[in-house]
PDB file of N, CA and C in Angstrom:
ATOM      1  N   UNK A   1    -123.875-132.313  -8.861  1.00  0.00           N
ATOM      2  CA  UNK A   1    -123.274-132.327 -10.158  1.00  0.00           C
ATOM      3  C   UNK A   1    -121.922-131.648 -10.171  1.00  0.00           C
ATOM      4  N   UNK A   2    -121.463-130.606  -9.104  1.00  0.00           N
ATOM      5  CA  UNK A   2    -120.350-129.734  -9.662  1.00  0.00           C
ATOM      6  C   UNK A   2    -119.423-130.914  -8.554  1.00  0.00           C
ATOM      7  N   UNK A   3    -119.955-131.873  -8.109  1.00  0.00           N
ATOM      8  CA  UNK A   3    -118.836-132.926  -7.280  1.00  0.00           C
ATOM      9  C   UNK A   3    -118.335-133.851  -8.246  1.00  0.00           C
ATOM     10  N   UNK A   4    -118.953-133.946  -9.440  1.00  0.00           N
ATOM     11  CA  UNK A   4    -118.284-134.784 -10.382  1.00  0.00           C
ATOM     12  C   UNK A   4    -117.427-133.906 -11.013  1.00  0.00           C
ATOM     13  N   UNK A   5    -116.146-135.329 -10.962  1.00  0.00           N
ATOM     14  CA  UNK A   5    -114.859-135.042 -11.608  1.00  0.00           C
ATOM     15  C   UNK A   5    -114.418-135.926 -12.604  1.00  0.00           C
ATOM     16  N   UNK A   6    -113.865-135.294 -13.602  1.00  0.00           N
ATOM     17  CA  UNK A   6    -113.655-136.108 -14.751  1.00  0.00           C
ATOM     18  C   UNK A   6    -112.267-136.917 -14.018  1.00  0.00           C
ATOM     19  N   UNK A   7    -112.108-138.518 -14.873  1.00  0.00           N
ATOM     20  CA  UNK A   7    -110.995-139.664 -14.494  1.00  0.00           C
ATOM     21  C   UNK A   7    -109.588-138.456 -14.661  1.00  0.00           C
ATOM     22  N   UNK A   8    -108.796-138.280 -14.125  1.00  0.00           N
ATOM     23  CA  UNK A   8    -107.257-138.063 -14.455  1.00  0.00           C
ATOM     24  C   UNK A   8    -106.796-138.380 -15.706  1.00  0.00           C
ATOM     25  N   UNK A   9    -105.868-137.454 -16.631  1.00  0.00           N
ATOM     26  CA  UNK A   9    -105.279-138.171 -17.669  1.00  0.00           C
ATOM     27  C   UNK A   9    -104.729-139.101 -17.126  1.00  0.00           C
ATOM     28  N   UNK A  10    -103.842-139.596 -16.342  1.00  0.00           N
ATOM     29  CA  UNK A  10    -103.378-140.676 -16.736  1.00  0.00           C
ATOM     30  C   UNK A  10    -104.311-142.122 -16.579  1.00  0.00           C
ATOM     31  N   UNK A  11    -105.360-141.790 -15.620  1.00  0.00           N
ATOM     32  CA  UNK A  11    -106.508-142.803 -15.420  1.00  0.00           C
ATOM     33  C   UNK A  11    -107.358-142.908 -16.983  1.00  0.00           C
ATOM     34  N   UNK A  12    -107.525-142.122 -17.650  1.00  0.00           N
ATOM     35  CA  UNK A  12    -108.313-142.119 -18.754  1.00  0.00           C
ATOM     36  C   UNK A  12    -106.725-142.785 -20.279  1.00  0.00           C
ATOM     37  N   UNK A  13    -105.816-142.132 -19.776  1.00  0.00           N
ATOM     38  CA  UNK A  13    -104.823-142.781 -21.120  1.00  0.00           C
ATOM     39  C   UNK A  13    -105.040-144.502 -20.844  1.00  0.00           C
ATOM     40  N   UNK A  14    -104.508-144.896 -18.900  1.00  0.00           N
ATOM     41  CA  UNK A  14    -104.522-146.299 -19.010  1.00  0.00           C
ATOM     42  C   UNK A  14    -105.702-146.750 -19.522  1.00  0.00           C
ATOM     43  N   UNK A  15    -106.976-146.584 -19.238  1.00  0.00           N
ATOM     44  CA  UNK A  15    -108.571-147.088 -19.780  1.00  0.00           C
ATOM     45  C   UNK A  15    -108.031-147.136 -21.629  1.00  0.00           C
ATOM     46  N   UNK A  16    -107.894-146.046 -21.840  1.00  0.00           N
ATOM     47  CA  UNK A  16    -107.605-146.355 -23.528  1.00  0.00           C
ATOM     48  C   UNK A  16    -106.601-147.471 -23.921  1.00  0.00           C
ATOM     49  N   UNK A  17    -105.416-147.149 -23.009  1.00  0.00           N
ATOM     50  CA  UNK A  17    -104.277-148.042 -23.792  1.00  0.00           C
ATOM     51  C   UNK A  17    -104.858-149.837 -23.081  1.00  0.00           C
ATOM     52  N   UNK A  18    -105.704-149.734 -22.215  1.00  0.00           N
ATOM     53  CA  UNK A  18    -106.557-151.568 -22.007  1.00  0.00           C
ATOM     54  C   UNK A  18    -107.416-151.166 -22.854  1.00  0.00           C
ATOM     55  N   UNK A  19    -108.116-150.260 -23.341  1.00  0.00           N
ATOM     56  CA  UNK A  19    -109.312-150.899 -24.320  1.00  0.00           C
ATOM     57  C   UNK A  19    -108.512-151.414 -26.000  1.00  0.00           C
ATOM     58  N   UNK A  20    -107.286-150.692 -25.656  1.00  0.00           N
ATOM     59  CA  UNK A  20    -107.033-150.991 -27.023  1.00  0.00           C
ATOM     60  C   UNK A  20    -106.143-152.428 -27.300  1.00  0.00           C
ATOM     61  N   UNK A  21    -105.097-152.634 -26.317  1.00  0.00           N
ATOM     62  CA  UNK A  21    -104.747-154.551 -25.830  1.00  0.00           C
ATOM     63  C   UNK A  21    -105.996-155.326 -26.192  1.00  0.00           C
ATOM     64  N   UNK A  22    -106.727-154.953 -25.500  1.00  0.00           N
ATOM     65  CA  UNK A  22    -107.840-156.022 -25.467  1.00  0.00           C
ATOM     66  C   UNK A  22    -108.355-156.460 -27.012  1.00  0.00           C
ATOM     67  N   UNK A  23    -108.651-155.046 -27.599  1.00  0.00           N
ATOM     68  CA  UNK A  23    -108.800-154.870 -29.127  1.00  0.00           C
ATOM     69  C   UNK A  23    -108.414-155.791 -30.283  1.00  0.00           C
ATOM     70  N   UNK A  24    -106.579-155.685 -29.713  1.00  0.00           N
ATOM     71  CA  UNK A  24    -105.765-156.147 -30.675  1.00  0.00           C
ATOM     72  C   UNK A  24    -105.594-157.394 -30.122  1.00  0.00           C
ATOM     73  N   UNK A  25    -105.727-158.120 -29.221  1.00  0.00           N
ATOM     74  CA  UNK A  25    -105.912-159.613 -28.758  1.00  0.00           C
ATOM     75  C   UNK A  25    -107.173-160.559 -29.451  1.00  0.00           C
ATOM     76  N   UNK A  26    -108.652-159.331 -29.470  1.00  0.00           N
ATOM     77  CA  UNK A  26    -109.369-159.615 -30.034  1.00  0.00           C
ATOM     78  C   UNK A  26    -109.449-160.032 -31.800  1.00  0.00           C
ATOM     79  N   UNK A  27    -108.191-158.928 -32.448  1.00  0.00           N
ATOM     80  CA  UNK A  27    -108.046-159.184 -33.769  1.00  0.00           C
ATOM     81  C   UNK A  27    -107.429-160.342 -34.183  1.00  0.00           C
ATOM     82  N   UNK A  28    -106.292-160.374 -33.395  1.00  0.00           N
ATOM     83  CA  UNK A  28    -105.207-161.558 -33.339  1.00  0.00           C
ATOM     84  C   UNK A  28    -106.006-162.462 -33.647  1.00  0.00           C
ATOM     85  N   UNK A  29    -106.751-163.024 -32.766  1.00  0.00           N
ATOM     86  CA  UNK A  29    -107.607-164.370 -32.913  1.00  0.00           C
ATOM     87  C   UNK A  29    -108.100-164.711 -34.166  1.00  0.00           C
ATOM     88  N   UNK A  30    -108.224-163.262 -34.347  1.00  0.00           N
ATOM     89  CA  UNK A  30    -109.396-163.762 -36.116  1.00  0.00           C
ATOM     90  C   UNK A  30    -108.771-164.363 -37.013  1.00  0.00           C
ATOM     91  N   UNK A  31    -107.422-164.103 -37.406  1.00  0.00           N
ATOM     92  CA  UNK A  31    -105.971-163.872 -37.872  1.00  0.00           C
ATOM     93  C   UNK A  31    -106.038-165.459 -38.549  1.00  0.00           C
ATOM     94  N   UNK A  32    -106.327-165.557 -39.796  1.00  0.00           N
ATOM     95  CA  UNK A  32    -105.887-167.157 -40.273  1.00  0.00           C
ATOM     96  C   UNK A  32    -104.671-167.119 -41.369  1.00  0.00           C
ATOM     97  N   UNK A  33    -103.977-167.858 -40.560  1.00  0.00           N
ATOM     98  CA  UNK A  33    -102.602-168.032 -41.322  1.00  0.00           C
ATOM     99  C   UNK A  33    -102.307-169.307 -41.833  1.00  0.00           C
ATOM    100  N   UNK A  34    -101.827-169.082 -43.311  1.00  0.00           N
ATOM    101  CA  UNK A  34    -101.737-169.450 -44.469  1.00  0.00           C
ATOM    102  C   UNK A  34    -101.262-171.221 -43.918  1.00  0.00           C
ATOM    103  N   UNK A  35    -101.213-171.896 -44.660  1.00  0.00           N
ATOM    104  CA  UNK A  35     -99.931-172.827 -44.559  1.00  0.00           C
ATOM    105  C   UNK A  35     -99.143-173.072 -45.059  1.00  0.00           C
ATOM    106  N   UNK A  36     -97.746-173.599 -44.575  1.00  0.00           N
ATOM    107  CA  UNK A  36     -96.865-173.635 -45.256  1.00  0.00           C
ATOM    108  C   UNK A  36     -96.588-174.150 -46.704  1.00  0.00           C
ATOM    109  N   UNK A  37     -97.355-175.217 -46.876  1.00  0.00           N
ATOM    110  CA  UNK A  37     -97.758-174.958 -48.559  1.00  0.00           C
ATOM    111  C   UNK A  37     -98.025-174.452 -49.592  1.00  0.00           C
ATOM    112  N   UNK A  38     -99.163-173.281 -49.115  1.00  0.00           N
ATOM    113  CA  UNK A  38     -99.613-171.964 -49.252  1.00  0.00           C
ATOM    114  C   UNK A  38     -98.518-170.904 -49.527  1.00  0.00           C
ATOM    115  N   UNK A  39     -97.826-170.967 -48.498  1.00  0.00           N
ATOM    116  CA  UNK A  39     -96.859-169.805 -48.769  1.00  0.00           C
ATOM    117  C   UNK A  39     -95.575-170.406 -49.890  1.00  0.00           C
ATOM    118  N   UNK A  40     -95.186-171.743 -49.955  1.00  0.00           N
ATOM    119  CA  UNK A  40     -94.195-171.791 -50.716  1.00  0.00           C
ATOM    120  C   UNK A  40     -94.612-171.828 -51.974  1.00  0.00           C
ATOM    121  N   UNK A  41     -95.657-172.634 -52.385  1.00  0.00           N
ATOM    122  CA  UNK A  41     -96.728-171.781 -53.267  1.00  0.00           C
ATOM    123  C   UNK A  41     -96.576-170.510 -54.106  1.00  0.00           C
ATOM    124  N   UNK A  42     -97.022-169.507 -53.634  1.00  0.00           N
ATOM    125  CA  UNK A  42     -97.630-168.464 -53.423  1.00  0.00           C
ATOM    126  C   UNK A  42     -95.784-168.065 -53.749  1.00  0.00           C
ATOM    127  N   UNK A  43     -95.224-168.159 -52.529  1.00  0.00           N
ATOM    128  CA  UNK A  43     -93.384-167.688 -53.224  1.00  0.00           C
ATOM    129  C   UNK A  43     -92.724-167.841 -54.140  1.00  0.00           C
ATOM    130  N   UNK A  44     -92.872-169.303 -54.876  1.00  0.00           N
ATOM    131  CA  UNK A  44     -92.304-169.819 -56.094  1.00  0.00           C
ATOM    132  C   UNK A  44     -93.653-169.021 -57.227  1.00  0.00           C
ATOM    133  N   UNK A  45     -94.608-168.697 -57.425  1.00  0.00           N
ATOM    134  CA  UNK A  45     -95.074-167.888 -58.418  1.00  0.00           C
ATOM    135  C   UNK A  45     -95.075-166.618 -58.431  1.00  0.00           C
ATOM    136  N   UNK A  46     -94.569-165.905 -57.308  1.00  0.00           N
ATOM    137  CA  UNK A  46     -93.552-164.372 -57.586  1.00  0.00           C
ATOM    138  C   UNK A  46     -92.883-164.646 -58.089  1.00  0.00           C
ATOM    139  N   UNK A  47     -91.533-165.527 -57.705  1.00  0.00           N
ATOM    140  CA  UNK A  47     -90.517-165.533 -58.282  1.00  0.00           C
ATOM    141  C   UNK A  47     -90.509-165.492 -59.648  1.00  0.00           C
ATOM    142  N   UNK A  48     -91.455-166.700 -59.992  1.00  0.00           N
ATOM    143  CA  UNK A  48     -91.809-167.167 -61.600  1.00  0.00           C
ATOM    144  C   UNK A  48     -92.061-165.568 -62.082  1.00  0.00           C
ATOM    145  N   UNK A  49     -93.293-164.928 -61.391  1.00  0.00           N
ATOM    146  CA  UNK A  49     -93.438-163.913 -62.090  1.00  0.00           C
ATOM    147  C   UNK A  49     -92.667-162.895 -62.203  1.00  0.00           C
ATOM    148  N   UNK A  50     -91.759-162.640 -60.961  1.00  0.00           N
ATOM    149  CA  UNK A  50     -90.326-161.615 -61.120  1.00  0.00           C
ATOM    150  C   UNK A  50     -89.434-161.820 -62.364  1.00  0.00           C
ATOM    151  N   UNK A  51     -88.959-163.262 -62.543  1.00  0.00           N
ATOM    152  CA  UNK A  51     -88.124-163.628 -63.469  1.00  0.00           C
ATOM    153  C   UNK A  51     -88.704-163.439 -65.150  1.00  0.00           C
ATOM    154  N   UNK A  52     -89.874-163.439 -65.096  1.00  0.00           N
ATOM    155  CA  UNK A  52     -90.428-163.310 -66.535  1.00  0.00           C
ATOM    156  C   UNK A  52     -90.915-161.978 -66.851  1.00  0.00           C
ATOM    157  N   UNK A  53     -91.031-160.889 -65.729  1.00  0.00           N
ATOM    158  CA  UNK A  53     -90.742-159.669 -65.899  1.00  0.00           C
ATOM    159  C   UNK A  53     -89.192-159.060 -66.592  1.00  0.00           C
ATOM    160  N   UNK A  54     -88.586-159.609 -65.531  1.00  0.00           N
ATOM    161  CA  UNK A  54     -86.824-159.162 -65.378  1.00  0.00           C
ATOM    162  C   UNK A  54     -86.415-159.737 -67.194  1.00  0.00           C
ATOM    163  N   UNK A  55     -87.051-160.680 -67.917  1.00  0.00           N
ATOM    164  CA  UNK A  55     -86.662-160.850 -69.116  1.00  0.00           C
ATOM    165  C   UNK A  55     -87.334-160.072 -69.838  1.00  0.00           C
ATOM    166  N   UNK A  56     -88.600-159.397 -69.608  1.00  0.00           N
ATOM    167  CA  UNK A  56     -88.952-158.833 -70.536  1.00  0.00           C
ATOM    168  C   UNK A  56     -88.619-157.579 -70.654  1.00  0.00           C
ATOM    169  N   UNK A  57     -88.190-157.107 -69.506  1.00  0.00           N
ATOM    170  CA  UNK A  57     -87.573-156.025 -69.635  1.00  0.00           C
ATOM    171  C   UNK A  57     -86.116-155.740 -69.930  1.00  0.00           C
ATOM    172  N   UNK A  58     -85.499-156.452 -69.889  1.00  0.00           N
ATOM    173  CA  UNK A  58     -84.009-156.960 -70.186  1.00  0.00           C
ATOM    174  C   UNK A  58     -84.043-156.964 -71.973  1.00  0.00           C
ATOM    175  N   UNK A  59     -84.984-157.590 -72.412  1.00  0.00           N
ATOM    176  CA  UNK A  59     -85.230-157.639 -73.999  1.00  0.00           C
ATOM    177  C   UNK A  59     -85.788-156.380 -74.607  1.00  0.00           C
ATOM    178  N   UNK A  60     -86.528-155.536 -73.863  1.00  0.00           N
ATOM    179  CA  UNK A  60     -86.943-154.571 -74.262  1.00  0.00           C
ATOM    180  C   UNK A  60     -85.508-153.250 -74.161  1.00  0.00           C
ATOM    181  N   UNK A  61     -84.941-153.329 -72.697  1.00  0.00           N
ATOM    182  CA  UNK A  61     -83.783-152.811 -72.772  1.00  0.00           C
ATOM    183  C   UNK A  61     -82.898-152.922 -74.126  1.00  0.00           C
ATOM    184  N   UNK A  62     -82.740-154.109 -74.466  1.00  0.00           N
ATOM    185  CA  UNK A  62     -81.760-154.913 -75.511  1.00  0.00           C
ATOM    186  C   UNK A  62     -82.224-154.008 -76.962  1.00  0.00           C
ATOM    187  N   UNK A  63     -83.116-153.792 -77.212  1.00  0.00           N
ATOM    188  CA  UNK A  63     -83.786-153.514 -78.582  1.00  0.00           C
ATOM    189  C   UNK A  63     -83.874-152.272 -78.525  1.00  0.00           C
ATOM    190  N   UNK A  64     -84.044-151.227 -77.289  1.00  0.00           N
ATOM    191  CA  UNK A  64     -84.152-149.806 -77.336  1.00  0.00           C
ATOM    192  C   UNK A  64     -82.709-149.657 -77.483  1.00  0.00           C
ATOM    193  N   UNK A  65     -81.448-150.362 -76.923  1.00  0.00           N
ATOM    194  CA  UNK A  65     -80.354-150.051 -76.693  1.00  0.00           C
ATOM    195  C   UNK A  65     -79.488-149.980 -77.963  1.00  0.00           C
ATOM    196  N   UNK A  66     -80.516-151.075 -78.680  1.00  0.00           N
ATOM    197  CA  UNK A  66     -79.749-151.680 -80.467  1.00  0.00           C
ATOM    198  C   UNK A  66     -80.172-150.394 -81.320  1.00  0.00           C
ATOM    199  N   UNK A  67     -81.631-149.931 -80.885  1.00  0.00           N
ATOM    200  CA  UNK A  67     -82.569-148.795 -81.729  1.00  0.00           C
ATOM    201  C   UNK A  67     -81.585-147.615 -81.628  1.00  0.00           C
ATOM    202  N   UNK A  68     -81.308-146.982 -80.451  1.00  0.00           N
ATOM    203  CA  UNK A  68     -80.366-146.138 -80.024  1.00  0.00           C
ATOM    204  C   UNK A  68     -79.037-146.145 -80.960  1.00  0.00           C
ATOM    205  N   UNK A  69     -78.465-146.863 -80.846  1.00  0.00           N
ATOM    206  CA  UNK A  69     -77.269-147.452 -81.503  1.00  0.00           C
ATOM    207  C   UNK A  69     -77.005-147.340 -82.987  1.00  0.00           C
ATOM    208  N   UNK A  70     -78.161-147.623 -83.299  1.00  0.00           N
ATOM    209  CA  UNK A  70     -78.297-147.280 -84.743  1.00  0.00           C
ATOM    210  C   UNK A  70     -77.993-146.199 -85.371  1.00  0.00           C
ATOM    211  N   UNK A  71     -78.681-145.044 -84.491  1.00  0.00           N
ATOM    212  CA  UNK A  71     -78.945-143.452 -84.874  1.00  0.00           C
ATOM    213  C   UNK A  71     -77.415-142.825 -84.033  1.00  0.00           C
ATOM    214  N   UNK A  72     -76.713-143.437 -83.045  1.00  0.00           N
ATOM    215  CA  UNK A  72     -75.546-143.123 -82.896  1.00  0.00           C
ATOM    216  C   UNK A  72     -74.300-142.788 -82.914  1.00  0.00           C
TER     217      UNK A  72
END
């Protein structure tokens, strides 16, 4: 028993840094990506929804700015 020796760091880092390649090769695979339909999709109804934010806040700006104005 006192003849056993633990692997070397650098023998034990390489074992980690292959268990972990292997890992992320393994995830990769799972990985289902969208299609391009999907995504232009999916892009044009941010936008939609950015732009109908950006007005409502633009109008709300507009009316605090008029409210302000008033008392000015």
């Amino acid at each position: 028993m006192a003849d056993e020796k633990k692997p070397g760091l650098l023998k034990r880092i390489a074992s980690k840094l292959s268990r972990f390649i292997k890992d992320t090769k393994g995830e990769m695979k799972k990985i289902v990506w969208p299609s391009k339909k999907t995504v232009v999709n999916n892009t044009g109804v941010v936008i939609l929804v950015l732009a109908a934010f950006s007005i409502c806040i633009g109008i709300v700006d507009f009316v605090f700015n008029a409210v302000v104005g008033l008392f000015h």
